[in-house]
PDB file of N, CA and C in Angstrom:
ATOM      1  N   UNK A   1      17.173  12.874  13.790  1.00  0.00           N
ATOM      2  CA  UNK A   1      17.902  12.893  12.539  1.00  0.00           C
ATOM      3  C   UNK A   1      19.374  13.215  12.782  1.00  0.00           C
ATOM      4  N   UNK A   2      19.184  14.252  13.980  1.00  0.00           N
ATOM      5  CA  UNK A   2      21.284  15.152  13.980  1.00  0.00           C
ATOM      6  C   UNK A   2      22.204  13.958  14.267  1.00  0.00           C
ATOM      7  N   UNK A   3      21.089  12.863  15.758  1.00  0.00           N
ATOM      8  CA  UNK A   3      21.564  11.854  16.302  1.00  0.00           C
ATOM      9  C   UNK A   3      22.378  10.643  15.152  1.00  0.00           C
ATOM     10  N   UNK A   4      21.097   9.995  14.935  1.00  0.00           N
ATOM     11  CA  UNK A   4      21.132   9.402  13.275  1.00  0.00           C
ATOM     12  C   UNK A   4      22.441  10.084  12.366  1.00  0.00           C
ATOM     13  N   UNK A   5      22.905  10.345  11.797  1.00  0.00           N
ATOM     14  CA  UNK A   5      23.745  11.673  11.098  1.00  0.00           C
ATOM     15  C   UNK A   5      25.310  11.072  11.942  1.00  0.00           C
ATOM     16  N   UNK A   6      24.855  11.671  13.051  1.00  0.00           N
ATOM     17  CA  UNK A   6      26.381  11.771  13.978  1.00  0.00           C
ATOM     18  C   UNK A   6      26.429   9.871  13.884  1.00  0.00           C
ATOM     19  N   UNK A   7      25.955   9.144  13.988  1.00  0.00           N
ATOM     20  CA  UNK A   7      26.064   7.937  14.671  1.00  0.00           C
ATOM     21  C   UNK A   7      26.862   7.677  12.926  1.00  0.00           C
ATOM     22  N   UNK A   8      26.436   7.555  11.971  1.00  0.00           N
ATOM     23  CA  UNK A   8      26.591   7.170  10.624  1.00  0.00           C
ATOM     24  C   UNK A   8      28.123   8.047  10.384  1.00  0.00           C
ATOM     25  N   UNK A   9      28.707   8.802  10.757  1.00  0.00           N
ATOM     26  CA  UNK A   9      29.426   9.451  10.715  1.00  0.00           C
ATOM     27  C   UNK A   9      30.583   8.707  11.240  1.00  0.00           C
ATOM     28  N   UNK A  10      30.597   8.646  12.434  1.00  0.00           N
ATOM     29  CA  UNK A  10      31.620   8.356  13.378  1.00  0.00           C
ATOM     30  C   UNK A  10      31.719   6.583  13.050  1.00  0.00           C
ATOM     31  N   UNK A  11      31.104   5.872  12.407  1.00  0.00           N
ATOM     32  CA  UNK A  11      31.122   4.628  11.978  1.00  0.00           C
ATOM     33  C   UNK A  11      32.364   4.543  10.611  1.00  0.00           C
ATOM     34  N   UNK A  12      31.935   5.494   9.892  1.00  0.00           N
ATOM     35  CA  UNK A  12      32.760   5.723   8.250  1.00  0.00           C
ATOM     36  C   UNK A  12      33.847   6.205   8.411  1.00  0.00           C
ATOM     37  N   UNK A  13      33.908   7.238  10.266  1.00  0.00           N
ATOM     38  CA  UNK A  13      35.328   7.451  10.756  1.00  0.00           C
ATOM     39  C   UNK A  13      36.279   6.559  10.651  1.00  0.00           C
ATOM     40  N   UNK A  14      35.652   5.487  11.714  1.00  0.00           N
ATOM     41  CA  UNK A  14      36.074   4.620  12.181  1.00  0.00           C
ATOM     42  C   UNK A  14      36.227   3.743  10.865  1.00  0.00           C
ATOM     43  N   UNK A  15      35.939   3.251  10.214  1.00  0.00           N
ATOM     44  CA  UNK A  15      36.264   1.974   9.303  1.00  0.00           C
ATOM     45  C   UNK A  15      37.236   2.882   8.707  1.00  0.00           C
ATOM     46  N   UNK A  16      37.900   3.930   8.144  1.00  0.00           N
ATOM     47  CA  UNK A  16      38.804   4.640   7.562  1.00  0.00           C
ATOM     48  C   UNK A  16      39.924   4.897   8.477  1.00  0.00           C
ATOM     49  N   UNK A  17      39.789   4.438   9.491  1.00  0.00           N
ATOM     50  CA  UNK A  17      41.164   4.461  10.499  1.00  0.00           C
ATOM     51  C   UNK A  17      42.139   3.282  10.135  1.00  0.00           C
ATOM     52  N   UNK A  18      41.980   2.519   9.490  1.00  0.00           N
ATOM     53  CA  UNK A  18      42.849   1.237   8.845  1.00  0.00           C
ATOM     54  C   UNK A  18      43.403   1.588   7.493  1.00  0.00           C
ATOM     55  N   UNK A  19      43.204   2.190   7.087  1.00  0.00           N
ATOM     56  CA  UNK A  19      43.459   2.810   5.784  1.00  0.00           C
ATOM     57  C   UNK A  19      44.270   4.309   5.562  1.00  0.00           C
ATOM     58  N   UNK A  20      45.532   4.383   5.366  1.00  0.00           N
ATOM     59  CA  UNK A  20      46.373   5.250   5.242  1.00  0.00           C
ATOM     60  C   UNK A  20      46.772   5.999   3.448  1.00  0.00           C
ATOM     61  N   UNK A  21      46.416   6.971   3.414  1.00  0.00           N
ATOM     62  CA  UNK A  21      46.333   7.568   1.740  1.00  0.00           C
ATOM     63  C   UNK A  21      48.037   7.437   1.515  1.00  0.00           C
ATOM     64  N   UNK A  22      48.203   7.496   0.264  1.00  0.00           N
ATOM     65  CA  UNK A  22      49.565   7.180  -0.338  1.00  0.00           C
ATOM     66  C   UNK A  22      49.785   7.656  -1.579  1.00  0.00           C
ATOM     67  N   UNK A  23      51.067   8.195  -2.135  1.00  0.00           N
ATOM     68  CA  UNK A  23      50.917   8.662  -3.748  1.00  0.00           C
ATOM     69  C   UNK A  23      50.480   9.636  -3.908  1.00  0.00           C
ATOM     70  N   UNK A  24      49.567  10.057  -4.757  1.00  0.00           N
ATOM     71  CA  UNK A  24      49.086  11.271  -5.125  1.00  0.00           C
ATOM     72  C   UNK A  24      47.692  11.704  -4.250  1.00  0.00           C
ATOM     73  N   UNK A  25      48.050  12.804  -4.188  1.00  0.00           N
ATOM     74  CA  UNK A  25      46.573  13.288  -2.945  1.00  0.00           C
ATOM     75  C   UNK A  25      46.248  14.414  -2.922  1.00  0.00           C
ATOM     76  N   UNK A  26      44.732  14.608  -3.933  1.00  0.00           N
ATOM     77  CA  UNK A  26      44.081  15.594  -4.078  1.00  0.00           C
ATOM     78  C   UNK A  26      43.361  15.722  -3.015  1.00  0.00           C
ATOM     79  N   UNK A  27      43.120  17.215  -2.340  1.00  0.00           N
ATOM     80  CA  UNK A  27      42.765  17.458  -1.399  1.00  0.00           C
ATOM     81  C   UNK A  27      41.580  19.059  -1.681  1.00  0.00           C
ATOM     82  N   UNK A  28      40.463  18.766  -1.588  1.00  0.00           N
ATOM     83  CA  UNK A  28      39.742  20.016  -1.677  1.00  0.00           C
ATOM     84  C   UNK A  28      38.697  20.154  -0.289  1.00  0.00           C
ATOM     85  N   UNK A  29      37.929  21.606  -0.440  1.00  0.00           N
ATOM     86  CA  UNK A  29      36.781  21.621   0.326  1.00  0.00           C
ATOM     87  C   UNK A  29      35.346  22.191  -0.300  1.00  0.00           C
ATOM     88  N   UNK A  30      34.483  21.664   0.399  1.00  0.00           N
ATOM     89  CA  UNK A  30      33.195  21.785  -0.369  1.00  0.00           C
ATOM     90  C   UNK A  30      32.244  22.617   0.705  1.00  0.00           C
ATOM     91  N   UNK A  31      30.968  23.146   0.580  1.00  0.00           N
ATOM     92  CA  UNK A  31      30.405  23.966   1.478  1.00  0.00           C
ATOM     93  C   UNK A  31      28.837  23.225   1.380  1.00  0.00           C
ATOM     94  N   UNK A  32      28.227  22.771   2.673  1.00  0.00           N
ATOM     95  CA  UNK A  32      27.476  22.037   1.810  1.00  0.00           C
ATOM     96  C   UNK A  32      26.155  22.615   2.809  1.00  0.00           C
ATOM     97  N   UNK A  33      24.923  22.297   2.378  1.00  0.00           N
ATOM     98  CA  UNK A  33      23.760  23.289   3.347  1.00  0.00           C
ATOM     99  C   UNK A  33      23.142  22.096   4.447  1.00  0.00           C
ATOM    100  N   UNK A  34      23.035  23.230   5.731  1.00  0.00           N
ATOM    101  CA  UNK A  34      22.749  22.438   6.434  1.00  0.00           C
ATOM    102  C   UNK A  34      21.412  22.889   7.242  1.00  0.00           C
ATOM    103  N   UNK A  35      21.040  22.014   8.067  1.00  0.00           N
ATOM    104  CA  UNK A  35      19.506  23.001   8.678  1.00  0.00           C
ATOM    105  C   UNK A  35      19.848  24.369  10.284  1.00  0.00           C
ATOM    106  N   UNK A  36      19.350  24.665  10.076  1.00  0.00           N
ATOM    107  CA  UNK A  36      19.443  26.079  11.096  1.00  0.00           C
ATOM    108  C   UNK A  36      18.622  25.763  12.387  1.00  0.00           C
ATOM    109  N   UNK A  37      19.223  26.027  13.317  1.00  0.00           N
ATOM    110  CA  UNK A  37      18.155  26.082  14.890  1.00  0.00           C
ATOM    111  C   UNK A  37      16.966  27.389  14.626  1.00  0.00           C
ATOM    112  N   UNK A  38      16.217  27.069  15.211  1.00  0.00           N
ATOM    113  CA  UNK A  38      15.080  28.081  15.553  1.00  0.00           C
ATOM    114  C   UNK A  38      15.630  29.174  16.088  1.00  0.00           C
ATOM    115  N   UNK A  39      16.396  29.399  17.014  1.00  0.00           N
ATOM    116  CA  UNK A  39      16.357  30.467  17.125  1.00  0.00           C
ATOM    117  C   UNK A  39      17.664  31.530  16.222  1.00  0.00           C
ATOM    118  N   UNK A  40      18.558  30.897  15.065  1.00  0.00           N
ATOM    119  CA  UNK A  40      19.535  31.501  13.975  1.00  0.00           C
ATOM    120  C   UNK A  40      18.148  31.870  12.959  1.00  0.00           C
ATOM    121  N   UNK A  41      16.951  31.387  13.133  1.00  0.00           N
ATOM    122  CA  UNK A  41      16.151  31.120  11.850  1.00  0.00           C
ATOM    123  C   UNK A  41      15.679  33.116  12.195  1.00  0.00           C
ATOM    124  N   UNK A  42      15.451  33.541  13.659  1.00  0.00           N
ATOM    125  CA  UNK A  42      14.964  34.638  13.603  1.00  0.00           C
ATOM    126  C   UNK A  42      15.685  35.636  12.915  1.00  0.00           C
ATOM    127  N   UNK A  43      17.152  35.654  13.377  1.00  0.00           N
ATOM    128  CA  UNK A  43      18.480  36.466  13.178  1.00  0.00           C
ATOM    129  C   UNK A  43      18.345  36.603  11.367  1.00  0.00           C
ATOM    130  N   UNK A  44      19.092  37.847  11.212  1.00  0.00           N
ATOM    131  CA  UNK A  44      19.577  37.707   9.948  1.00  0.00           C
ATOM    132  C   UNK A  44      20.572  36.982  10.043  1.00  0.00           C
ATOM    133  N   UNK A  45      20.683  36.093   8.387  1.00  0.00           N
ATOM    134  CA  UNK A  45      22.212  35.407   8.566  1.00  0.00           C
ATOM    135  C   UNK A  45      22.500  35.639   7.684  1.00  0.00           C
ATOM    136  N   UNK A  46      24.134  35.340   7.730  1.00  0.00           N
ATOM    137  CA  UNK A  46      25.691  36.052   7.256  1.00  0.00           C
ATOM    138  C   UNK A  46      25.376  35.462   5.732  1.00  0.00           C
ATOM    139  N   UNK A  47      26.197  35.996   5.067  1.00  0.00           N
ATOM    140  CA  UNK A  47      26.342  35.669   3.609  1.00  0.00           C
ATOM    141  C   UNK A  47      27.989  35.016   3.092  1.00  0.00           C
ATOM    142  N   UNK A  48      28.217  34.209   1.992  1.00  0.00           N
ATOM    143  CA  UNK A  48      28.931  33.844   1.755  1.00  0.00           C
ATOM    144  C   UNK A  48      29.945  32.480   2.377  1.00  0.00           C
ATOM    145  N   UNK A  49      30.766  32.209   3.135  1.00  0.00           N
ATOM    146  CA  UNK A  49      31.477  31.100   3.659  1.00  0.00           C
ATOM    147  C   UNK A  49      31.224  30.815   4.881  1.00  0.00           C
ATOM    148  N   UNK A  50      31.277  32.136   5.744  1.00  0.00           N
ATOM    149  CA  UNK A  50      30.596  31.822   6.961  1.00  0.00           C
ATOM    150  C   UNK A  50      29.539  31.754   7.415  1.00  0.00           C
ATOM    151  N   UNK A  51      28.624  31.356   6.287  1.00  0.00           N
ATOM    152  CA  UNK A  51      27.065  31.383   6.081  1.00  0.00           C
ATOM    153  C   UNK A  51      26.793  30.177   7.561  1.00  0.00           C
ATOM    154  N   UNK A  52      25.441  30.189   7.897  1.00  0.00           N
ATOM    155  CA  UNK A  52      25.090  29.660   9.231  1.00  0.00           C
ATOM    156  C   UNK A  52      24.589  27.904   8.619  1.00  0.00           C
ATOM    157  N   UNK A  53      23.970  28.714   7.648  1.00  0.00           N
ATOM    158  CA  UNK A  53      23.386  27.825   6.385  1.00  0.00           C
ATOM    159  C   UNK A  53      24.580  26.916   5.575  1.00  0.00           C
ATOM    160  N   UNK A  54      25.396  26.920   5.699  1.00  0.00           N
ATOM    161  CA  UNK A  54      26.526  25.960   5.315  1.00  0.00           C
ATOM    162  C   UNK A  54      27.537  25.408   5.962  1.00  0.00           C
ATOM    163  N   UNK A  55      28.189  24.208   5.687  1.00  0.00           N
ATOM    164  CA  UNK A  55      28.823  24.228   6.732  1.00  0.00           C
ATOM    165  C   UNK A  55      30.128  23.563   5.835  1.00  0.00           C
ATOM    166  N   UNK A  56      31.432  23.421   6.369  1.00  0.00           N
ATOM    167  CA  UNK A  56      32.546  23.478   5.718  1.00  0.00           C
ATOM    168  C   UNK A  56      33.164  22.135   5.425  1.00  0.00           C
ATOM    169  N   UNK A  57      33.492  21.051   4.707  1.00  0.00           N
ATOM    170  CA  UNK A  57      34.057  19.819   4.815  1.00  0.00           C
ATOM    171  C   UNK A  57      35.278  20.189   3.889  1.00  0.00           C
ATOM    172  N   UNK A  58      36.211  19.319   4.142  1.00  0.00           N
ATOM    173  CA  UNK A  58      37.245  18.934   3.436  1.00  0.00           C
ATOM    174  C   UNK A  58      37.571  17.269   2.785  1.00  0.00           C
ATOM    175  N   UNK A  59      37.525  17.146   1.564  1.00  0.00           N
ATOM    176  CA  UNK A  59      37.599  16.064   1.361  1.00  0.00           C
ATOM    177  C   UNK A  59      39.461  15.483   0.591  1.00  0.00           C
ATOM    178  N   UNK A  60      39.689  14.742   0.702  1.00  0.00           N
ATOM    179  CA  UNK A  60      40.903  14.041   0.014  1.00  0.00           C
ATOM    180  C   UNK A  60      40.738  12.822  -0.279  1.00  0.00           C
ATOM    181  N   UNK A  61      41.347  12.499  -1.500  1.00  0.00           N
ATOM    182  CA  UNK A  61      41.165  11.654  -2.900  1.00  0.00           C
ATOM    183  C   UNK A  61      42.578  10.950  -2.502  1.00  0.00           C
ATOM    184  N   UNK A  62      43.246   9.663  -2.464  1.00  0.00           N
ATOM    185  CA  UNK A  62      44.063   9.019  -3.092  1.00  0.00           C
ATOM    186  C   UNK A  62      43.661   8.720  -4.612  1.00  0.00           C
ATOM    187  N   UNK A  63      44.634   9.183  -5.400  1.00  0.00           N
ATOM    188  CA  UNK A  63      44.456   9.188  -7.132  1.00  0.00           C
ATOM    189  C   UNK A  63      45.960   8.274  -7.620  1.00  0.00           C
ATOM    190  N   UNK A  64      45.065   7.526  -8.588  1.00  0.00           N
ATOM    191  CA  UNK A  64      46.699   7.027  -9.208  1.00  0.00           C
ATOM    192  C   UNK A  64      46.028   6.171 -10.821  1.00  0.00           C
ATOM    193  N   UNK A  65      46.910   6.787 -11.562  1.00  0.00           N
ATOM    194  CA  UNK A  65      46.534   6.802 -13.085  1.00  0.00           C
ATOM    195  C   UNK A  65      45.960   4.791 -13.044  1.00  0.00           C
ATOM    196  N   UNK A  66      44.963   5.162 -14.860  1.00  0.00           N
ATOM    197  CA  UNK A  66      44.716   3.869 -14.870  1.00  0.00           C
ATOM    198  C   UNK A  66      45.772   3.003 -16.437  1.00  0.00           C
ATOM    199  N   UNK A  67      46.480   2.406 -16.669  1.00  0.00           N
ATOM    200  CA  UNK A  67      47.015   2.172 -17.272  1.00  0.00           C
ATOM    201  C   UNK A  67      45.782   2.115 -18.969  1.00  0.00           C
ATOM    202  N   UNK A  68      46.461   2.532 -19.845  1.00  0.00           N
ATOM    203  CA  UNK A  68      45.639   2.277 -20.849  1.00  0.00           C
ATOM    204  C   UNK A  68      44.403   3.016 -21.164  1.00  0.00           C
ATOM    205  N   UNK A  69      43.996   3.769 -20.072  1.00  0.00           N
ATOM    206  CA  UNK A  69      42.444   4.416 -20.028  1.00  0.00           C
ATOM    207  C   UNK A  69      42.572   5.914 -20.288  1.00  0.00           C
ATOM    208  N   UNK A  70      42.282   6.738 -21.092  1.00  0.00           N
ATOM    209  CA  UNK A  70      42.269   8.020 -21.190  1.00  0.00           C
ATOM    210  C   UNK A  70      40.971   8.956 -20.923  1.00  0.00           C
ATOM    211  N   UNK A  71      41.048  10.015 -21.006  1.00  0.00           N
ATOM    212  CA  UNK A  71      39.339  10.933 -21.006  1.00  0.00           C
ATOM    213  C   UNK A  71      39.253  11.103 -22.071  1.00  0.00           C
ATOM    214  N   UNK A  72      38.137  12.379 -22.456  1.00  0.00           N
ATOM    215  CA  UNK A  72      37.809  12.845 -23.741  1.00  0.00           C
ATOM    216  C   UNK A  72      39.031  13.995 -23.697  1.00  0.00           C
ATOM    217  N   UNK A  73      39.676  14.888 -22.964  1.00  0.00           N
ATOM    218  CA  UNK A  73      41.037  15.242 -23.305  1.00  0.00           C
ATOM    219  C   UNK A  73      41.557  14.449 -23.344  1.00  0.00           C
ATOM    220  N   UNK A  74      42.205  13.234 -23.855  1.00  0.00           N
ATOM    221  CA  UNK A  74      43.455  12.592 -24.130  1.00  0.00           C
ATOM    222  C   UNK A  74      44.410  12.264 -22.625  1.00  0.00           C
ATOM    223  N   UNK A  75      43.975  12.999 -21.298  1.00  0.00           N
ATOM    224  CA  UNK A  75      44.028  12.894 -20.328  1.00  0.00           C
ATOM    225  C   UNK A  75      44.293  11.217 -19.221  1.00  0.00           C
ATOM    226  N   UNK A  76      45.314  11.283 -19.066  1.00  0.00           N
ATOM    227  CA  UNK A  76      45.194   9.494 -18.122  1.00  0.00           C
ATOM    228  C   UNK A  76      43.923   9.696 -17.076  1.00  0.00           C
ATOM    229  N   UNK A  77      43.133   8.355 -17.484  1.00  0.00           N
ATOM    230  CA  UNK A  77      42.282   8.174 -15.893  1.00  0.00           C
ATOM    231  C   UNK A  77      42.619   7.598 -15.548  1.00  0.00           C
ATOM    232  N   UNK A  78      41.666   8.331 -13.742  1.00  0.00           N
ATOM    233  CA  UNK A  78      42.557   8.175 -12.454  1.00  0.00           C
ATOM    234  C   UNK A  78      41.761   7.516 -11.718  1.00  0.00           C
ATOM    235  N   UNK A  79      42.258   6.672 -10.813  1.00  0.00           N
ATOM    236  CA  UNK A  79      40.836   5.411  -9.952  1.00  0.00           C
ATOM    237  C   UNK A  79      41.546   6.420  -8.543  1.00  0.00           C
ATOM    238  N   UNK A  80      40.470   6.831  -8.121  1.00  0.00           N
ATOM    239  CA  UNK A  80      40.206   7.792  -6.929  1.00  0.00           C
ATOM    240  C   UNK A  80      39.798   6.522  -5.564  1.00  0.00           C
ATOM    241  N   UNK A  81      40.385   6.827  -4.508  1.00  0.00           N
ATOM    242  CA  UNK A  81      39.974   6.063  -3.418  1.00  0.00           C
ATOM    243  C   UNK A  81      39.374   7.503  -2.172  1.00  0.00           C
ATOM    244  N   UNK A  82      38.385   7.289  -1.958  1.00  0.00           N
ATOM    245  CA  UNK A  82      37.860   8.563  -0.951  1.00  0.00           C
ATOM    246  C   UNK A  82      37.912   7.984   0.387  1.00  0.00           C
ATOM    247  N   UNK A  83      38.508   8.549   0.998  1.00  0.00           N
ATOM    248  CA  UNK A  83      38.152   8.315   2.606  1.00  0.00           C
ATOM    249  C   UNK A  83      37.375   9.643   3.805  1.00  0.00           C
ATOM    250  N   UNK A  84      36.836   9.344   4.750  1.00  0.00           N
ATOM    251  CA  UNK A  84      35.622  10.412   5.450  1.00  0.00           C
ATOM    252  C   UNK A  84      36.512  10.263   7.217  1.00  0.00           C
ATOM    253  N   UNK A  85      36.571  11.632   6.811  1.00  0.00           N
ATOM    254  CA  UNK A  85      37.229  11.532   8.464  1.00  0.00           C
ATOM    255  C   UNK A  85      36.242  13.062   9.164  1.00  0.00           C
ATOM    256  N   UNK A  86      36.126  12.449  10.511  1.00  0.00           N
ATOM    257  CA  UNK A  86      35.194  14.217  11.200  1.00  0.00           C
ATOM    258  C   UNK A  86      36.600  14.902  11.542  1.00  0.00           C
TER     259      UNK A  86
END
């Protein structure tokens, strides 16, 4: 599966290497759960960000308003382009 995972990864790298963000660029990070080795499973583990059990990504958005289109605040929508880099 880790194999699988890494291989799918480094593919979505790669096709996002032609593609350069521009304009507006929201940039956040997310914490997302991941599986534990056998032997972290004995240990107590840590709590909060540096949890063993999570692990850290950063994602960034190219954003750029949509002409004419608003939200339910009255708000311009925005057509988001995501790109995946390791």
């Amino acid at each position: 599966m880790w194999n699988m995972l890494h291989k799918l990864r480094g593919i979505m790298g790669k096709r996002d290497e032609q593609y350069s963000l521009s304009g507006v660029i929201e940039l956040d990070e997310g914490f997302f759960s991941t599986e534990t080795n056998n032997d972290e499973k004995q240990r107590p583990l840590k709590r909060g960000r540096g949890s063993q059990k999570k692990s850290k990504v950063l994602v960034m958005a190219e954003t750029q308003p949509l002409e004419g289109q608003t939200t339910k605040n009255g708000k311009p929508r925005r057509d988001n382009t995501l790109f995946f880099r390791l």
